[in-house]
Protein backbone atom coordinates (compact mmCIF):
# COMPACT_ATOMS: atom_id res chain seq x y z
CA UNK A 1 96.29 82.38 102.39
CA UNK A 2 96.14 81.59 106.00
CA UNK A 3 97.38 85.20 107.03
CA UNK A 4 94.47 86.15 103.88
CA UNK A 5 91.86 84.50 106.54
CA UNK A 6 93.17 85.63 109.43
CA UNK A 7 93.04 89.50 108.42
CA UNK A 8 89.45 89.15 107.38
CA UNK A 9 88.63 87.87 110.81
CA UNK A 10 90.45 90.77 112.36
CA UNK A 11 88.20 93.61 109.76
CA UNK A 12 84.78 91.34 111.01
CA UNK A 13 84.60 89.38 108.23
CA UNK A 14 83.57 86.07 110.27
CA UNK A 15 84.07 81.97 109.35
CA UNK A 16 80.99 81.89 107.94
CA UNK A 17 80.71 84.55 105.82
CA UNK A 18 84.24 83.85 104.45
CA UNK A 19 82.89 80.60 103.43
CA UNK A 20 79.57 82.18 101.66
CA UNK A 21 81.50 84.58 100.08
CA UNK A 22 84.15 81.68 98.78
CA UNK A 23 82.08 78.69 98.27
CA UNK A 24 83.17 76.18 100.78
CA UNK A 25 82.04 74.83 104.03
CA UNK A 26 82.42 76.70 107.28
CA UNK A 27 84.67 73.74 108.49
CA UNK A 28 87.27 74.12 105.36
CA UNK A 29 87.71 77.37 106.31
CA UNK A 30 88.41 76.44 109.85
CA UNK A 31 90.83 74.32 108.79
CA UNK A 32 92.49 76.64 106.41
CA UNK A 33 92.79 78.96 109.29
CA UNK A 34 93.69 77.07 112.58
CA UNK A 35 96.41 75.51 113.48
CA UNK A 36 96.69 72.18 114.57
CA UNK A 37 97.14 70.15 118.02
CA UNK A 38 100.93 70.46 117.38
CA UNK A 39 100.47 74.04 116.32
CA UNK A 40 100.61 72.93 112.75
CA UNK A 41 98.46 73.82 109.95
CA UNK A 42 96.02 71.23 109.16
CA UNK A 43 96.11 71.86 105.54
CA UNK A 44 99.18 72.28 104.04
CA UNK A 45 98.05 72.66 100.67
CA UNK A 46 94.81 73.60 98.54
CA UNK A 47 93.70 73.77 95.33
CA UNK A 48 94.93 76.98 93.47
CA UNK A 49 90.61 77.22 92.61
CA UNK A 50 89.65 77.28 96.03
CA UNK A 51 92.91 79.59 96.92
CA UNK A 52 92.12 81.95 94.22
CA UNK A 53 88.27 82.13 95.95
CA UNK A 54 89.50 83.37 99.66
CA UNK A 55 92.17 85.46 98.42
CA UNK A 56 90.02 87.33 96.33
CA UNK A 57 87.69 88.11 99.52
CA UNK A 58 88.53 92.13 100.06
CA UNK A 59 88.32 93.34 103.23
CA UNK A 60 85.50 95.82 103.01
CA UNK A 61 81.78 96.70 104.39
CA UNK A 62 80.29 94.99 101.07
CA UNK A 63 81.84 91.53 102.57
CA UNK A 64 81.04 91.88 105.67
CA UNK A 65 77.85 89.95 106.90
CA UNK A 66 75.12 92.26 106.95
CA UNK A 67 74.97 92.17 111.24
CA UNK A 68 78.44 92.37 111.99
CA UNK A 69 79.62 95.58 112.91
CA UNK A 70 82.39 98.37 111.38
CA UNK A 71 83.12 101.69 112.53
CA UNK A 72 80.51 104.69 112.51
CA UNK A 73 83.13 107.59 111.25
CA UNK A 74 81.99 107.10 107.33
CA UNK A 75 78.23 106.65 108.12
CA UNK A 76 78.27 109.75 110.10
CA UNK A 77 80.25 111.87 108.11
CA UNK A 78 77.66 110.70 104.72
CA UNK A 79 74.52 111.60 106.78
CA UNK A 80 76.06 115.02 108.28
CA UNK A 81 77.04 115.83 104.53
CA UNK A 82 73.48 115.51 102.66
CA UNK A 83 72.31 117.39 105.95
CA UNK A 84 75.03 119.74 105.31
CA UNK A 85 73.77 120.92 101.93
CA UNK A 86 70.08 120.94 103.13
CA UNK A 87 68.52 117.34 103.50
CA UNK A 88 66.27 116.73 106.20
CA UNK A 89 66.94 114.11 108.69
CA UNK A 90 63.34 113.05 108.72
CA UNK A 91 63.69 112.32 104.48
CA UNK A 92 67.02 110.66 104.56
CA UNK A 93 65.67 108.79 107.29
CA UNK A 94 62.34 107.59 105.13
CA UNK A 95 64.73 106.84 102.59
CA UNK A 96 66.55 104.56 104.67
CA UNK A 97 63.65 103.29 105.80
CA UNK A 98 64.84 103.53 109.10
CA UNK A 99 62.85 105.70 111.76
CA UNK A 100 64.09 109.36 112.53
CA UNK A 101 65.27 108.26 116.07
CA UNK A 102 66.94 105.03 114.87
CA UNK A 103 69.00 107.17 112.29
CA UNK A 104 70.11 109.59 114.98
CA UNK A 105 71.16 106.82 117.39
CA UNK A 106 73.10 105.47 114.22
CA UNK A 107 74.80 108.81 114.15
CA UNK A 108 75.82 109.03 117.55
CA UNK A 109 77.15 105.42 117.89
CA UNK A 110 80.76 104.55 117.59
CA UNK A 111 79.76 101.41 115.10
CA UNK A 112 77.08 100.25 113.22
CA UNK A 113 76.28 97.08 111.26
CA UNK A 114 77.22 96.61 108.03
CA UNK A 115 74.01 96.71 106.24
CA UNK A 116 73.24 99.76 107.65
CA UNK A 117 76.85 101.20 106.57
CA UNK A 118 76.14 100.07 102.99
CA UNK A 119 72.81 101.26 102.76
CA UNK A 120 74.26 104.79 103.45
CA UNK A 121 76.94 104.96 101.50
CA UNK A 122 74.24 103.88 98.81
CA UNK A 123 72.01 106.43 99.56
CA UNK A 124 75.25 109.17 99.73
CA UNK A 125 76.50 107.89 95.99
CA UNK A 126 72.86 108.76 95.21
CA UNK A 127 72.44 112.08 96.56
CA UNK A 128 75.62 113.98 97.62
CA UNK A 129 75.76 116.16 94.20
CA UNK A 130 71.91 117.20 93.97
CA UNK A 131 69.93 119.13 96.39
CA UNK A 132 66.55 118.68 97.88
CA UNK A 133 63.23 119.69 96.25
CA UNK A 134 62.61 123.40 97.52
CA UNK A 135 59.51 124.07 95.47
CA UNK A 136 57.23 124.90 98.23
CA UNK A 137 57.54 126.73 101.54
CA UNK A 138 57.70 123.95 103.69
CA UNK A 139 60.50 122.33 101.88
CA UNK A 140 62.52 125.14 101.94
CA UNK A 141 62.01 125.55 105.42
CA UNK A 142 63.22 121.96 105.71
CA UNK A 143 66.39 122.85 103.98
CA UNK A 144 67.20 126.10 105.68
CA UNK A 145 67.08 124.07 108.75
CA UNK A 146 68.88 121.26 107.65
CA UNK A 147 71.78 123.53 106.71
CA UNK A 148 71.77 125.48 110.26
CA UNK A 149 71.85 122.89 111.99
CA UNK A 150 74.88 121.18 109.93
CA UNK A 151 76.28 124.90 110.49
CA UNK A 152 76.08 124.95 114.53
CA UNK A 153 77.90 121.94 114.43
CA UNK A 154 80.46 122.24 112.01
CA UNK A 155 79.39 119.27 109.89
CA UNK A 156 81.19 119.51 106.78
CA UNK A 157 79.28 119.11 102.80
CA UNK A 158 80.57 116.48 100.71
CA UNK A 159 82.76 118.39 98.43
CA UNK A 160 85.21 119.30 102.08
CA UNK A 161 86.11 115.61 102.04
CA UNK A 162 88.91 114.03 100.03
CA UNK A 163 88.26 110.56 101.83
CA UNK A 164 85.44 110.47 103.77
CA UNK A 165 85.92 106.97 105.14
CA UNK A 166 90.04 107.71 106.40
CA UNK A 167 90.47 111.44 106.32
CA UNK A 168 91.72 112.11 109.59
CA UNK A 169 91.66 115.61 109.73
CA UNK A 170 88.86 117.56 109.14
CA UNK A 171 89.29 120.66 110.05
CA UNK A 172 91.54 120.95 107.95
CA UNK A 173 89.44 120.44 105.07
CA UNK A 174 86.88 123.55 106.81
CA UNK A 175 89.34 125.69 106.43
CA UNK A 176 89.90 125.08 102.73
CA UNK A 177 85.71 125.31 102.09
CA UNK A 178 85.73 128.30 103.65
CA UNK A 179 88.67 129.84 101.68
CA UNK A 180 87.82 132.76 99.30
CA UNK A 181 87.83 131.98 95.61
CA UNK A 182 90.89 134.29 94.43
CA UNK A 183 93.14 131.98 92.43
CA UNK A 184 96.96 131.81 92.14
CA UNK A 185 97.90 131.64 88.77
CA UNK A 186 101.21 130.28 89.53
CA UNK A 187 99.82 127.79 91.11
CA UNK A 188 96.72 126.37 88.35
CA UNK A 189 99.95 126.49 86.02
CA UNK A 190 101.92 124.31 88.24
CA UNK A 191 99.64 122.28 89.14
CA UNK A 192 98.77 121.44 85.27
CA UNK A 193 102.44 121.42 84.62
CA UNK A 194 102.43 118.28 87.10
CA UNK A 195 104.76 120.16 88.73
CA UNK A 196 104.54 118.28 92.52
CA UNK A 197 101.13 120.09 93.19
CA UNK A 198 98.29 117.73 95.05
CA UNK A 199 95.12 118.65 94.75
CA UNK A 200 95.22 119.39 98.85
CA UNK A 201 97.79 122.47 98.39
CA UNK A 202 95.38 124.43 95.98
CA UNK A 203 92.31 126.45 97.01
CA UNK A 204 88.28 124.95 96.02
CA UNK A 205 88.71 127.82 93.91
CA UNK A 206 91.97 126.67 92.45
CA UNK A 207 90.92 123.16 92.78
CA UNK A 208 87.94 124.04 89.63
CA UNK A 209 90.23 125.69 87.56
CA UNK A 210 92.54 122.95 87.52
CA UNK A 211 90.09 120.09 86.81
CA UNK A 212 88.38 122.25 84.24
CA UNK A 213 91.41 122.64 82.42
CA UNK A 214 92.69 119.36 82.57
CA UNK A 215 89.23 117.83 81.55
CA UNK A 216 89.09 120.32 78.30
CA UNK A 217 92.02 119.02 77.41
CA UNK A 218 90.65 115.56 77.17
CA UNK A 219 92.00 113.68 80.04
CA UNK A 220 90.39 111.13 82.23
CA UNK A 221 89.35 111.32 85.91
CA UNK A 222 91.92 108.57 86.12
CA UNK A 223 94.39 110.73 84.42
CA UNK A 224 93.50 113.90 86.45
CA UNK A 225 93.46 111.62 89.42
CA UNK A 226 97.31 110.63 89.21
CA UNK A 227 98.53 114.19 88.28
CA UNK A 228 96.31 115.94 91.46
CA UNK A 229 97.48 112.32 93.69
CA UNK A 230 93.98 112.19 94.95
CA UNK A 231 91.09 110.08 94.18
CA UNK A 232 89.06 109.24 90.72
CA UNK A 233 85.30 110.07 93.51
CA UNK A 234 87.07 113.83 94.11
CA UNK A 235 87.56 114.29 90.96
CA UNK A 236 84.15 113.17 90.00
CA UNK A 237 82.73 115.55 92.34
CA UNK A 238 84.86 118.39 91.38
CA UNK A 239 83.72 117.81 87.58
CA UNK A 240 80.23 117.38 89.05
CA UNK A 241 79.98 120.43 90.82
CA UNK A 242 81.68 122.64 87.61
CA UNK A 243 78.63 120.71 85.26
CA UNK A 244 76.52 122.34 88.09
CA UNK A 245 78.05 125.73 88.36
């Protein structure tokens, strides 16, 4: 448990938050952690309830305390996304309720705070798979602009990323959205076969077939998932974007 509290520490999860998130004082956790004056713990044991509370403490941006800091790379690559596929920066910043030039510092910093991490990846779950309201001239404008300016710079739509958060190649990923969409046969067959084939060797073209298949014959994203060895949110998407098709 002791290396448990020490490894939240290290990801920015802080004393006192540990000790929200757990139920116990600030100083118990202290003392869970440190060592004492003769470099030995000062607990040696616990109670398996209050164990079972820190341990279960995962090290991610929903645990961390809402002004502590984690790294920029999934923020950025959410709001470059929706601007990707034609949302303004002016809307997804009024939807952050954050001011347009406090959203583009946010995208050009190497960290931001947790809060505003989660409130982004909140606002991404909500909108990667729809597109914004074109129904008069001005809002198409908006769009066509939003999407050039993704365009000049390479930013990548949602449906290029397997792992938004850790994926540490991305050009890799433009050169699969920008693949035709022929199809290898062999390949769809092989890949349903579950036959060694990750959803990263096949085409976006490839990449429908396969989950379109698999899903008409009944299996689960979790299924499809395992067989592909990629995530249950890809799959989601991919399903998502056949529904829209």
């Amino acid at each position: 448990m002791r290396e448990h509290i020490r490894a939240l520490r290290a990801a920015g999860i802080g004393v006192e938050q540990i000790a929200s998130l757990a139920g116990i004082s600030t100083s118990h956790v202290r003392e869970l952690a440190g060592p004492g004056r003769n470099g030995n713990p000062v607990i040696r044991r616990v109670r398996p309830e209050t164990a079972h509370h820190v341990l279960r403490i995962r090290i991610d941006q929903a645990n961390r305390a809402p002004r502590s800091h984690v790294v920029a790379t999934g923020t950025r690559r959410r709001l470059q996304a929706l601007i990707a596929v034609g949302w303004p920066h002016d809307e997804l910043a009024a939807r952050l309720g954050r001011s347009s030039t406090g959203l583009r510092r946010s995208m050009l910093s190497d960290s931001v705070t947790a809060q505003t991490a989660q409130d982004v990846s909140a606002l991404y779950e909500q909108l990667w798979n729809l597109h914004p309201s074109q129904s008069t001239g001005d809002q198409r404008a908006a769009a066509d602009a939003a999407r050039a300016f993704a365009a000049e710079r390479g930013w990548l739509p949602p449906l290029a990323w397997d792992d938004i958060d850790t994926d540490p190649d991305p050009q890799h990923h433009a050169e699969r959205v920008e693949t035709d969409g022929d199809v290898d046969e062999i390949a769809i067959e092989r890949a349903l076969a579950g036959d060694g084939v990750r959803l990263e060797h096949l085409t976006p073209a490839e990449q429908g077939e396969v989950v379109r298949r698999l899903t008409e014959q009944g299996r689960s994203i979790r299924d499809i998932a395992q067989q592909l060895a990629t995530t249950k949110r890809t799959i989601s998407r991919r399903r998502a974007s056949i529904n829209a098709a």
